[in-house]
C-alpha atoms as a PDB file:
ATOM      1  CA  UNK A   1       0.000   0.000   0.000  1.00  0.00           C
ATOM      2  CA  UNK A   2       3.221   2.131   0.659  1.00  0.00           C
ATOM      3  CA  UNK A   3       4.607   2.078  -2.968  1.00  0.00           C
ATOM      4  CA  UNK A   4       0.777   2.628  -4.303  1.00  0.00           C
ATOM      5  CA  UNK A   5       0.297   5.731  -2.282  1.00  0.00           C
ATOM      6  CA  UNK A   6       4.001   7.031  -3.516  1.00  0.00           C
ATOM      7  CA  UNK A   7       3.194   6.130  -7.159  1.00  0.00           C
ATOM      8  CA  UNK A   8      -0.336   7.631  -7.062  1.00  0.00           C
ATOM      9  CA  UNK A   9       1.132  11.017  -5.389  1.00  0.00           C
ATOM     10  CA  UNK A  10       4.144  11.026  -7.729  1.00  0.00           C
ATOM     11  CA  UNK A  11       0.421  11.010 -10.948  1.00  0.00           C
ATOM     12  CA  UNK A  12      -0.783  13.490  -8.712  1.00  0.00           C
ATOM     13  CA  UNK A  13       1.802  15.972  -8.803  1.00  0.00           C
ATOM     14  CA  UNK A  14       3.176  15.372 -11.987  1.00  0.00           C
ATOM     15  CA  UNK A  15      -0.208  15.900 -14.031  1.00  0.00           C
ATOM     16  CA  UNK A  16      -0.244  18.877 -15.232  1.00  0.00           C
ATOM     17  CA  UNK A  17       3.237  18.493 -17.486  1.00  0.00           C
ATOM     18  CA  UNK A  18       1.227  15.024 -18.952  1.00  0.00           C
ATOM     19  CA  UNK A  19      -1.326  17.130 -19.725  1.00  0.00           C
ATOM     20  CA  UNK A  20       0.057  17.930 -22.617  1.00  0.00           C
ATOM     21  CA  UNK A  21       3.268  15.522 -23.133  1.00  0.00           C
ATOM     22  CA  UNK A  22       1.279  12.157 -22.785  1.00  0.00           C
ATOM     23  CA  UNK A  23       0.462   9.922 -26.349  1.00  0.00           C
ATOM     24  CA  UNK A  24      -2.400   8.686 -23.377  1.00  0.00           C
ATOM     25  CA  UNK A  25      -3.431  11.351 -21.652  1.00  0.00           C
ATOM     26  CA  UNK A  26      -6.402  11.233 -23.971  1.00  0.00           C
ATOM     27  CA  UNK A  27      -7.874   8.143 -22.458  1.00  0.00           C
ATOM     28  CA  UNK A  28      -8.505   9.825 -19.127  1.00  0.00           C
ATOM     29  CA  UNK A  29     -11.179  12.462 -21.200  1.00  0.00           C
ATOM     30  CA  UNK A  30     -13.899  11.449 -22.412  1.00  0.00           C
ATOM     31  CA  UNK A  31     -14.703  11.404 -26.332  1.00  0.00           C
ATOM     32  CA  UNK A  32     -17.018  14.812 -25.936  1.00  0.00           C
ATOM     33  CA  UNK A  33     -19.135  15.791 -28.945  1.00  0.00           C
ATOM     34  CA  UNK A  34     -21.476  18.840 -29.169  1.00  0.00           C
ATOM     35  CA  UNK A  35     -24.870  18.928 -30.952  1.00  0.00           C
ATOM     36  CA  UNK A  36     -26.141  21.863 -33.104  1.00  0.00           C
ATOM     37  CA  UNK A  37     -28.750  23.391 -31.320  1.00  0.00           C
ATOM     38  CA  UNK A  38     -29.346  27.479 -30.345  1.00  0.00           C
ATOM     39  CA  UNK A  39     -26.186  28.429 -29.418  1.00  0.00           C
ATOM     40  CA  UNK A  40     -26.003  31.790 -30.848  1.00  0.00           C
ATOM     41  CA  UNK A  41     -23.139  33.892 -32.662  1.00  0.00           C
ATOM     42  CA  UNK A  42     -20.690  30.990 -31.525  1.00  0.00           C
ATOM     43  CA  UNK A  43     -19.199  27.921 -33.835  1.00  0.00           C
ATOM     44  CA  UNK A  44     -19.550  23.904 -33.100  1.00  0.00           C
ATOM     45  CA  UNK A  45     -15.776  23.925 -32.854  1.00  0.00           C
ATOM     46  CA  UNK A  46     -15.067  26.466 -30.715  1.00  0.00           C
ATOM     47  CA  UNK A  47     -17.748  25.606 -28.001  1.00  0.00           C
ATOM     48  CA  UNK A  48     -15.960  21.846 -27.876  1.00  0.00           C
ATOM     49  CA  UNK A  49     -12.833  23.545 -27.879  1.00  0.00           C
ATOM     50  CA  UNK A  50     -13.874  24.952 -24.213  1.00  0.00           C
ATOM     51  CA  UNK A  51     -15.811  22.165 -23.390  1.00  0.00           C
ATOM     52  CA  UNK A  52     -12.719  19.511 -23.924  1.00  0.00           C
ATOM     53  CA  UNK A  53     -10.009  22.232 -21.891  1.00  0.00           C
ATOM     54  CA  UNK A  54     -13.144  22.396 -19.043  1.00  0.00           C
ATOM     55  CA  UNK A  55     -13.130  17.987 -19.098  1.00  0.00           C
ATOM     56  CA  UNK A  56      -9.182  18.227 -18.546  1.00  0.00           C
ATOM     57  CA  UNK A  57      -9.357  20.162 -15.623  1.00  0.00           C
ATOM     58  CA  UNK A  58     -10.987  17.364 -13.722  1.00  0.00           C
ATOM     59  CA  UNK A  59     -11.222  14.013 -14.927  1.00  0.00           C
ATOM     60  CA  UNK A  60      -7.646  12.754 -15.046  1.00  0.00           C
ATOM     61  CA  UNK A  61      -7.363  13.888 -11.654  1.00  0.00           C
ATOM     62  CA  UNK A  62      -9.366  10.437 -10.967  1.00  0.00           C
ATOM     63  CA  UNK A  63      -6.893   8.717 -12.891  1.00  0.00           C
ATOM     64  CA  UNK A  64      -9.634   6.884 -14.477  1.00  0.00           C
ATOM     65  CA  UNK A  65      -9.228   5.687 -17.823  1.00  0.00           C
ATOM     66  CA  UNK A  66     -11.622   5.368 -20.837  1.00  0.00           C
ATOM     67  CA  UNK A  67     -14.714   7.354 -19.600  1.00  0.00           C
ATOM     68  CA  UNK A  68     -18.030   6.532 -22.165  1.00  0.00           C
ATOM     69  CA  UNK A  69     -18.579   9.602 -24.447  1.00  0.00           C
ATOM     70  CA  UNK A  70     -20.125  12.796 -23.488  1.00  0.00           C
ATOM     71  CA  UNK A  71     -23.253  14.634 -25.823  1.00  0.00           C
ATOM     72  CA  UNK A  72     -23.655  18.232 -24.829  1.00  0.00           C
ATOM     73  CA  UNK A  73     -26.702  19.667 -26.226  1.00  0.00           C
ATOM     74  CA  UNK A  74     -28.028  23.713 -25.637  1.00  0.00           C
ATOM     75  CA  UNK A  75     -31.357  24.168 -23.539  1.00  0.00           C
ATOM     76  CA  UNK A  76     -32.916  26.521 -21.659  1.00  0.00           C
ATOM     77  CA  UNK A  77     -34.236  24.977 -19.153  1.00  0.00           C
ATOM     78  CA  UNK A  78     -31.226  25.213 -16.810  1.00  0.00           C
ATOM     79  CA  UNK A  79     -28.227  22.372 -17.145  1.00  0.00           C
ATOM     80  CA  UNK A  80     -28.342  18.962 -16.116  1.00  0.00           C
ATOM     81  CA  UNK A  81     -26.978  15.550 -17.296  1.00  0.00           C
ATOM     82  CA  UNK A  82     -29.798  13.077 -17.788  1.00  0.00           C
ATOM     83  CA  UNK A  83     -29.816   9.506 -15.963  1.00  0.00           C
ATOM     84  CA  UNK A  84     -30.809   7.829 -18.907  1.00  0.00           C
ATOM     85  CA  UNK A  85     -28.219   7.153 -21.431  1.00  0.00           C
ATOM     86  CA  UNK A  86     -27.988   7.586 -25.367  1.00  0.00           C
ATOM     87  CA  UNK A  87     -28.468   5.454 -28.090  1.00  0.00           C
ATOM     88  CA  UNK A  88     -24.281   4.300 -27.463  1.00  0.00           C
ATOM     89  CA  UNK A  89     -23.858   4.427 -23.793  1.00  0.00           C
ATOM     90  CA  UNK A  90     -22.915   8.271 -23.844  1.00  0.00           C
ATOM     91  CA  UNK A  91     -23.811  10.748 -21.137  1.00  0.00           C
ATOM     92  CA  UNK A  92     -25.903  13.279 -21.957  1.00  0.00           C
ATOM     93  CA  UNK A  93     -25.825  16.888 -21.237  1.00  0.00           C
ATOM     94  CA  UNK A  94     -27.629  19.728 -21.210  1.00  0.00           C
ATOM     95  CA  UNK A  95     -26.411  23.768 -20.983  1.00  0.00           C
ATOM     96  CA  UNK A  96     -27.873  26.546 -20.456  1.00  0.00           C
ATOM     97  CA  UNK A  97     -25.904  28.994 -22.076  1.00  0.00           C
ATOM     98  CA  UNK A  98     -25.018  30.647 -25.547  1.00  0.00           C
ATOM     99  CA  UNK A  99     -22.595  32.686 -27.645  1.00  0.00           C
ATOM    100  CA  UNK A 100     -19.348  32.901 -26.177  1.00  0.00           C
ATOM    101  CA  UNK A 101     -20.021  33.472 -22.419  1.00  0.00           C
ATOM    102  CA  UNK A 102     -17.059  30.701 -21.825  1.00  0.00           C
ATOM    103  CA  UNK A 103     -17.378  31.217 -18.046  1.00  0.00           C
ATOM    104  CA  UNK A 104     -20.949  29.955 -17.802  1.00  0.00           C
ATOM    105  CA  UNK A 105     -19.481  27.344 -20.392  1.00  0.00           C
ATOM    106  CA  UNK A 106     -16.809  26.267 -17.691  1.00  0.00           C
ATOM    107  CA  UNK A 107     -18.924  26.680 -14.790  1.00  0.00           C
ATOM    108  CA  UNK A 108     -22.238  24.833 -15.689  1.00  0.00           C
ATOM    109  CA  UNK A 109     -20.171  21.723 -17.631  1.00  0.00           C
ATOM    110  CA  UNK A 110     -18.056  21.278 -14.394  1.00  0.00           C
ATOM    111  CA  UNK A 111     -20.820  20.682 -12.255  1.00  0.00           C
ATOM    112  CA  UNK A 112     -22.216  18.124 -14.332  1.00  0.00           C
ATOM    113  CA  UNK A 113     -18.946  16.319 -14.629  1.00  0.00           C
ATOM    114  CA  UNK A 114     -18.665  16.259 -10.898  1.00  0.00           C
ATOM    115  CA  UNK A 115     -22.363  14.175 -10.899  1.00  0.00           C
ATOM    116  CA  UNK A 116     -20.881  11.734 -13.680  1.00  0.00           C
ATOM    117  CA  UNK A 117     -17.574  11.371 -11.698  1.00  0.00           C
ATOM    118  CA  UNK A 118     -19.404  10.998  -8.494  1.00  0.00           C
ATOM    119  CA  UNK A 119     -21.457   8.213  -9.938  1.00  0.00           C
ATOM    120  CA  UNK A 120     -24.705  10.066  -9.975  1.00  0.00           C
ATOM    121  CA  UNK A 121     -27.625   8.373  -9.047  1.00  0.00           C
ATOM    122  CA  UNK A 122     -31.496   8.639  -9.545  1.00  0.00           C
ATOM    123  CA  UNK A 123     -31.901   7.154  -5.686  1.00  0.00           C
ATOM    124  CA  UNK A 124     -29.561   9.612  -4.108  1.00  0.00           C
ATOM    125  CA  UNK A 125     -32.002  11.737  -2.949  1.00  0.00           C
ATOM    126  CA  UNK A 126     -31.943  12.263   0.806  1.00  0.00           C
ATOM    127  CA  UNK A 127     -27.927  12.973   0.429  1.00  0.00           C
ATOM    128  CA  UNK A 128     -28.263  14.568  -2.984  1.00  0.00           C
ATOM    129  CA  UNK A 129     -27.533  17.715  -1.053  1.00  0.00           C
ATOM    130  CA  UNK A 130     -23.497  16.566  -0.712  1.00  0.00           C
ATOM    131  CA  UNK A 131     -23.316  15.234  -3.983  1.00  0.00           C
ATOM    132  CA  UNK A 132     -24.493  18.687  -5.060  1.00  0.00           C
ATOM    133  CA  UNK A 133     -21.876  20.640  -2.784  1.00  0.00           C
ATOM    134  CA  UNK A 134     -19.101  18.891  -4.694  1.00  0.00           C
ATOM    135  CA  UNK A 135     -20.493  19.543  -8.141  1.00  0.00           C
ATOM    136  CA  UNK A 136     -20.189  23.443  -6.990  1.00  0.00           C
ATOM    137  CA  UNK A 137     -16.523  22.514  -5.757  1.00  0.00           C
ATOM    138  CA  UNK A 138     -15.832  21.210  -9.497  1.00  0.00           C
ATOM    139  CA  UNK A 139     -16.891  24.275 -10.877  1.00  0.00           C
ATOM    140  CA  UNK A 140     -14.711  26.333  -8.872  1.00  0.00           C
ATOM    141  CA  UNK A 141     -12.398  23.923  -8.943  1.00  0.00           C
ATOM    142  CA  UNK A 142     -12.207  23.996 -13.312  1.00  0.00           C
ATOM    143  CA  UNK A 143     -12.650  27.717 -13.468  1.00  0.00           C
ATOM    144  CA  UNK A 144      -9.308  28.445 -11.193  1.00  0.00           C
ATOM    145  CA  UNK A 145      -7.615  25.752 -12.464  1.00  0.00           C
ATOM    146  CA  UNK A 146      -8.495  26.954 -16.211  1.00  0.00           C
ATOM    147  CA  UNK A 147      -7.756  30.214 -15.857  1.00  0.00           C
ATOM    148  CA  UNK A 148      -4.384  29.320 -15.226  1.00  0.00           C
ATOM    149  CA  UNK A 149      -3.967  26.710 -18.348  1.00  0.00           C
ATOM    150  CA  UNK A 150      -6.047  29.039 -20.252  1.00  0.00           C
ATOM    151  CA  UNK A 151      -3.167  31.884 -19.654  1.00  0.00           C
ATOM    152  CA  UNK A 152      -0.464  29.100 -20.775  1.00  0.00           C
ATOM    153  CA  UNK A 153      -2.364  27.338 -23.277  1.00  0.00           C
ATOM    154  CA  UNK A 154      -5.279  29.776 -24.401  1.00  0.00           C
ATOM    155  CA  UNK A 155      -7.156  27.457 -27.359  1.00  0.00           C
ATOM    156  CA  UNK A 156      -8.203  30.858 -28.685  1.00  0.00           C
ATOM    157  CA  UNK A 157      -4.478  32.765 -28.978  1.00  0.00           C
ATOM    158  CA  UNK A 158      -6.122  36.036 -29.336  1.00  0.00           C
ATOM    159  CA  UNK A 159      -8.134  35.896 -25.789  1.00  0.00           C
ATOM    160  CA  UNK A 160      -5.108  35.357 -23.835  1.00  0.00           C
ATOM    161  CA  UNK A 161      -5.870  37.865 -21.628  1.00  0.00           C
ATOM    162  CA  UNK A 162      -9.452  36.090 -21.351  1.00  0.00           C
ATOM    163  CA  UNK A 163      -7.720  33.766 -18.594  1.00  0.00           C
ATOM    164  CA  UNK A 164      -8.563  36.297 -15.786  1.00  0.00           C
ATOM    165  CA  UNK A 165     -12.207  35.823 -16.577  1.00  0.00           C
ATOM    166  CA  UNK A 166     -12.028  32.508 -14.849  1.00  0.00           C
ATOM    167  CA  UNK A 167     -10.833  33.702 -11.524  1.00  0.00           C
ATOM    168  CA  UNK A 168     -13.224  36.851 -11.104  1.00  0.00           C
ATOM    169  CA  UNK A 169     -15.964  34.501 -11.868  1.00  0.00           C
ATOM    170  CA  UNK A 170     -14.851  32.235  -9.560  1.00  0.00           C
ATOM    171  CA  UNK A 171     -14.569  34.471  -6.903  1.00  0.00           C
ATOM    172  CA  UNK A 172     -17.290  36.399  -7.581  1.00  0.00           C
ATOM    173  CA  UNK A 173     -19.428  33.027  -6.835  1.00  0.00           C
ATOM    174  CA  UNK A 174     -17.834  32.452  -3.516  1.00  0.00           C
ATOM    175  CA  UNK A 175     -18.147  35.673  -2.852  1.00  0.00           C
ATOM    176  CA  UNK A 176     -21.979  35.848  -3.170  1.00  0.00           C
ATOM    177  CA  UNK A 177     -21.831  32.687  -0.691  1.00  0.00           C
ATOM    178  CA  UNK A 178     -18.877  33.464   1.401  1.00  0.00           C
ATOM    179  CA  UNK A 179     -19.311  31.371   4.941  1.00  0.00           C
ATOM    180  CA  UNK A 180     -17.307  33.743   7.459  1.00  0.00           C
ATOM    181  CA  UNK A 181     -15.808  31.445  10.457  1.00  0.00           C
ATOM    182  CA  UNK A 182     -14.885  27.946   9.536  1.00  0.00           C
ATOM    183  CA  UNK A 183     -15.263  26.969  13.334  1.00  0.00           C
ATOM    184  CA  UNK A 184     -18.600  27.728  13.122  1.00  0.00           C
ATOM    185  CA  UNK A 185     -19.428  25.283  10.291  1.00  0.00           C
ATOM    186  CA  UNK A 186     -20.525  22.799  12.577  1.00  0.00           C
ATOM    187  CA  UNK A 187     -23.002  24.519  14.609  1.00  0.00           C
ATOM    188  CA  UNK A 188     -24.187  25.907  10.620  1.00  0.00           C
ATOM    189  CA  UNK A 189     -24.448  22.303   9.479  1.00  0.00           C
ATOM    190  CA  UNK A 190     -26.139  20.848  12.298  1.00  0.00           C
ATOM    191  CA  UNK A 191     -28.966  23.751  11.959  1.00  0.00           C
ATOM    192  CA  UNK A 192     -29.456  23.308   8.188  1.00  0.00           C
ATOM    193  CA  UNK A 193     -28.748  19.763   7.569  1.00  0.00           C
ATOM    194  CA  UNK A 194     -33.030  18.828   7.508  1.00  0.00           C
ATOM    195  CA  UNK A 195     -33.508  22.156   5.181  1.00  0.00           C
ATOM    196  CA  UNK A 196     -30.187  20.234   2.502  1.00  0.00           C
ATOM    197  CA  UNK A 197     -32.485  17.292   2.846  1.00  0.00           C
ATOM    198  CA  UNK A 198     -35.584  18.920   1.935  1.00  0.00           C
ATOM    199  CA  UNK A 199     -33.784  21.477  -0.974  1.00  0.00           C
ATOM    200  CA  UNK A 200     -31.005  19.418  -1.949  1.00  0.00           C
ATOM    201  CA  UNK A 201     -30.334  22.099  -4.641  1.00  0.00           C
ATOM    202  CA  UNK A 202     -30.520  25.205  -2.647  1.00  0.00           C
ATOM    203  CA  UNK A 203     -27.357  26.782  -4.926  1.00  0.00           C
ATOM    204  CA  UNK A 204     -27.262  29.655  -1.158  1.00  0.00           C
ATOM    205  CA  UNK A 205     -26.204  26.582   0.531  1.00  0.00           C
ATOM    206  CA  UNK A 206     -24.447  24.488  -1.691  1.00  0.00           C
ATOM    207  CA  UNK A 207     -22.113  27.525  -2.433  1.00  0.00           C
ATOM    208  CA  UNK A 208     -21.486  28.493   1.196  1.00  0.00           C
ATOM    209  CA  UNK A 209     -20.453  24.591   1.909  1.00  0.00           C
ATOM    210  CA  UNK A 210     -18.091  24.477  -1.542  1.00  0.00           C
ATOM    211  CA  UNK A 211     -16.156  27.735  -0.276  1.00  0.00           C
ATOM    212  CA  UNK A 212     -15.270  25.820   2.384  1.00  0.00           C
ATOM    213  CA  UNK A 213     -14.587  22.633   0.535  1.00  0.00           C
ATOM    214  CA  UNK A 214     -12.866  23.806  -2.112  1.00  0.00           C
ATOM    215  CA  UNK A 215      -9.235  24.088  -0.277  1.00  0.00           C
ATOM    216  CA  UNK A 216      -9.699  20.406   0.249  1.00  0.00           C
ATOM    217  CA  UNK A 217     -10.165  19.154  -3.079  1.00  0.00           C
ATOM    218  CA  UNK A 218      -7.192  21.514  -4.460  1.00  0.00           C
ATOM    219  CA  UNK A 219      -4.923  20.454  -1.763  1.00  0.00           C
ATOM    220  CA  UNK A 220      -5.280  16.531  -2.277  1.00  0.00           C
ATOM    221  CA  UNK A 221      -4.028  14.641  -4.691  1.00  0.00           C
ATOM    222  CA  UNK A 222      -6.633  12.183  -3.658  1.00  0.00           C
ATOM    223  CA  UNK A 223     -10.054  13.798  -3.932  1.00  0.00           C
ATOM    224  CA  UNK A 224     -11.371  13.550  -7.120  1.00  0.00           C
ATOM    225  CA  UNK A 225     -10.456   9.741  -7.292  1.00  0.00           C
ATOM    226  CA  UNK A 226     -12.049   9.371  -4.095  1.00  0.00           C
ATOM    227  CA  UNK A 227     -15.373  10.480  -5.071  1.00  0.00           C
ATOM    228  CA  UNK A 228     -15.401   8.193  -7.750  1.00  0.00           C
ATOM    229  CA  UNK A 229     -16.380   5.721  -4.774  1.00  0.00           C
ATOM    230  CA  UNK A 230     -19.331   8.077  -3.526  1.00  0.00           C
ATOM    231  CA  UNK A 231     -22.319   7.016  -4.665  1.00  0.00           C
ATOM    232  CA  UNK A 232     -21.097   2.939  -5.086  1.00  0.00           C
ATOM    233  CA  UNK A 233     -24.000   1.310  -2.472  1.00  0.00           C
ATOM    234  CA  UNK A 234     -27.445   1.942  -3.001  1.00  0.00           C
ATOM    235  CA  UNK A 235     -29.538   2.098   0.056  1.00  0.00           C
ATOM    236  CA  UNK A 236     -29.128   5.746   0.566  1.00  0.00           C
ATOM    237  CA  UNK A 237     -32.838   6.388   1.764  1.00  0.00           C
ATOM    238  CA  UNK A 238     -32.484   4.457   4.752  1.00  0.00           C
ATOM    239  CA  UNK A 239     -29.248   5.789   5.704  1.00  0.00           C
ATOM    240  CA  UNK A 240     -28.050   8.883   7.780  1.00  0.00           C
ATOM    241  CA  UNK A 241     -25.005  11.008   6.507  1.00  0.00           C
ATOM    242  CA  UNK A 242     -22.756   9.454   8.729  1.00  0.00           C
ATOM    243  CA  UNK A 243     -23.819   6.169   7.362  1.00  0.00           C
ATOM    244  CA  UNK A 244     -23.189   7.495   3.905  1.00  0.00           C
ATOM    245  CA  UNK A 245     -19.378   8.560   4.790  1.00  0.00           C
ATOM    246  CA  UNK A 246     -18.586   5.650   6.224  1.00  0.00           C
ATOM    247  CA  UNK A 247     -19.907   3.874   3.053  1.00  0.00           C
ATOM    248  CA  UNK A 248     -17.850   6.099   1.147  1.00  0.00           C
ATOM    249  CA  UNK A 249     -14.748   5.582   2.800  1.00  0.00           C
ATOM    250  CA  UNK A 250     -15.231   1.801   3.233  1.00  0.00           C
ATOM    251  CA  UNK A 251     -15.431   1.743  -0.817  1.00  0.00           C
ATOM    252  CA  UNK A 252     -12.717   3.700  -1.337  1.00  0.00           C
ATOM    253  CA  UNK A 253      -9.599   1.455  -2.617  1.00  0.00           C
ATOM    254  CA  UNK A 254      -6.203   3.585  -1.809  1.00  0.00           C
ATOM    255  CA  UNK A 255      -5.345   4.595   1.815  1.00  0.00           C
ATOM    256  CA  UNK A 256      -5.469   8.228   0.089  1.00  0.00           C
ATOM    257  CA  UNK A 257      -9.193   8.059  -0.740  1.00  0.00           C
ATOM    258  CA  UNK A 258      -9.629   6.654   2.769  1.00  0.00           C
ATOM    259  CA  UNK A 259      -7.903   9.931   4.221  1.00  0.00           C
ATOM    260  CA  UNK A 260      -9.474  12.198   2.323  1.00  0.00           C
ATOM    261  CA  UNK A 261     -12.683  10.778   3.012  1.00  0.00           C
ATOM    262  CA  UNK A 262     -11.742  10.672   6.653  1.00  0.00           C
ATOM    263  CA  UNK A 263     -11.177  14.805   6.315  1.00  0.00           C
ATOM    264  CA  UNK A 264     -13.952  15.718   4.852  1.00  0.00           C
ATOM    265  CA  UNK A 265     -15.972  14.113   7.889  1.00  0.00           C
ATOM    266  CA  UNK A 266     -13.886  15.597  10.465  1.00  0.00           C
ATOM    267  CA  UNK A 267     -14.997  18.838   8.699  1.00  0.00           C
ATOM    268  CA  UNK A 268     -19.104  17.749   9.333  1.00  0.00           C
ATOM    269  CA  UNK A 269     -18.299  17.093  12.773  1.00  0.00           C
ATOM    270  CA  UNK A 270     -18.670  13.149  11.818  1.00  0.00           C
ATOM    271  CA  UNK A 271     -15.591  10.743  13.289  1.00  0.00           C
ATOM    272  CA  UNK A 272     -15.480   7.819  11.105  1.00  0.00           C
ATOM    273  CA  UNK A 273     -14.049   4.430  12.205  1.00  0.00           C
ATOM    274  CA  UNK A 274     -10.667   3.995  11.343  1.00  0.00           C
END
């Protein structure tokens, strides 16, 4: 287990230079394709352009390989990635945006990659809430982490200076749902943890929990892979949230994931067996 967790720390650290050295670094993204649809003053080509930079920010940090295909389609009836699959097995997935508002791009794919890597599930409903919170890390998570590949690597050479973009977004978000005092997130989630049940998708919420979640994703190695083991057991209705960790941590498969999963608890107030 020693020379696992050294190998998978040495793939952490050294991913962003096989970003864009590796012949296989295409087998940890998805095959992503983008259907016509009412996206406005904006090209096919370009939109899967952002879309494909937004998929690299996040899934090879699971260090899973060969992910089924991706079809992004326009709507405007707010984003969301379907449970049922298409015609081939693909994922698909619905934004809301338009033109060439790349932030919303970024933003609104990311959380809908974090429900795919997270193993989404139609069941998941009294703990949809968490699942939730760490789609609104991913965004964060992609739009800081793009707008520094975007500076280095812009796929769009003459909005360099676009890069920026990323960040004020970014922190414009947390900023509308800053949570001041990070000792008193325990007393906050213990007051609002029935109202997460009851509005799994209250974005107020979600975003105040994924400020403070978001240094723990960027500062482990470990966390996206980890959450690749979240949603793995099924009987999530008759399970509390400490149940649910401890599910998640017992199907975790590195002592990494285990750790990380171990963290995050600590955070909710919840001690986990070791």
């Amino acid at each position: 287990m020693v020379l696992l967790r050294i190998l998978f720390l040495s793939f952490g650290f050294s991913l962003s230079t096989k970003i864009h050295s590796s012949e296989n670094f295409v087998s940890y993204i998805p095959n992503i394709e983008v259907a016509r649809g009412s996206w406005g003053q904006v090209t096919i080509p370009e939109v899967k352009k952002v879309l494909d930079l937004t998929a690299k920010q996040l899934f090879p940090s699971t260090q899973k390989r060969n992910w089924d295909s991706i079809l992004v389609k326009q709507s405007n009836a707010g984003p969301m990635v379907l449970y049922e699959r298409g015609q081939k097995g693909e994922y698909i997935v619905y934004l809301d945006t338009h033109g060439r508002y790349w932030c919303q791009y970024v933003f609104q794919f990311a959380h809908e990659i974090g429900h795919i890597i997270c193993g989404f599930h139609k069941d998941n409903r009294k703990h949809l809430w968490f699942e939730e919170t760490i789609c609104e890390v991913a965004s964060l998570f992609a739009l800081q982490s793009m707008s520094k590949q975007w500076k280095d690597f812009p796929p769009f050479p003459n909005l360099k200076n676009y890069a920026d973009e990323f960040n004020k977004y970014a922190t414009n978000r947390m900023n509308e749902n800053s949570f001041s005092g990070l000792n008193k997130f325990h007393d906050w989630f213990r007051q609002n943890k029935d109202d997460l049940v009851q509005n799994p998708m209250d974005r107020s919420m979600n975003g105040k929990m994924s400020s403070v979640l978001l240094s723990y994703f960027t500062n482990d190695s470990f966390s996206w892979s980890a959450c690749l083991h979240l949603n793995k057991r099924k009987n999530y209705a008759t399970q509390g949230f400490d149940h649910y960790l401890y599910n998640w941590k017992k199907n975790c498969t590195l002592d990494g994931q285990k750790n990380f999963v171990q963290k995050i608890s600590k955070l909710f107030g919840i001690l986990l067996p070791k």
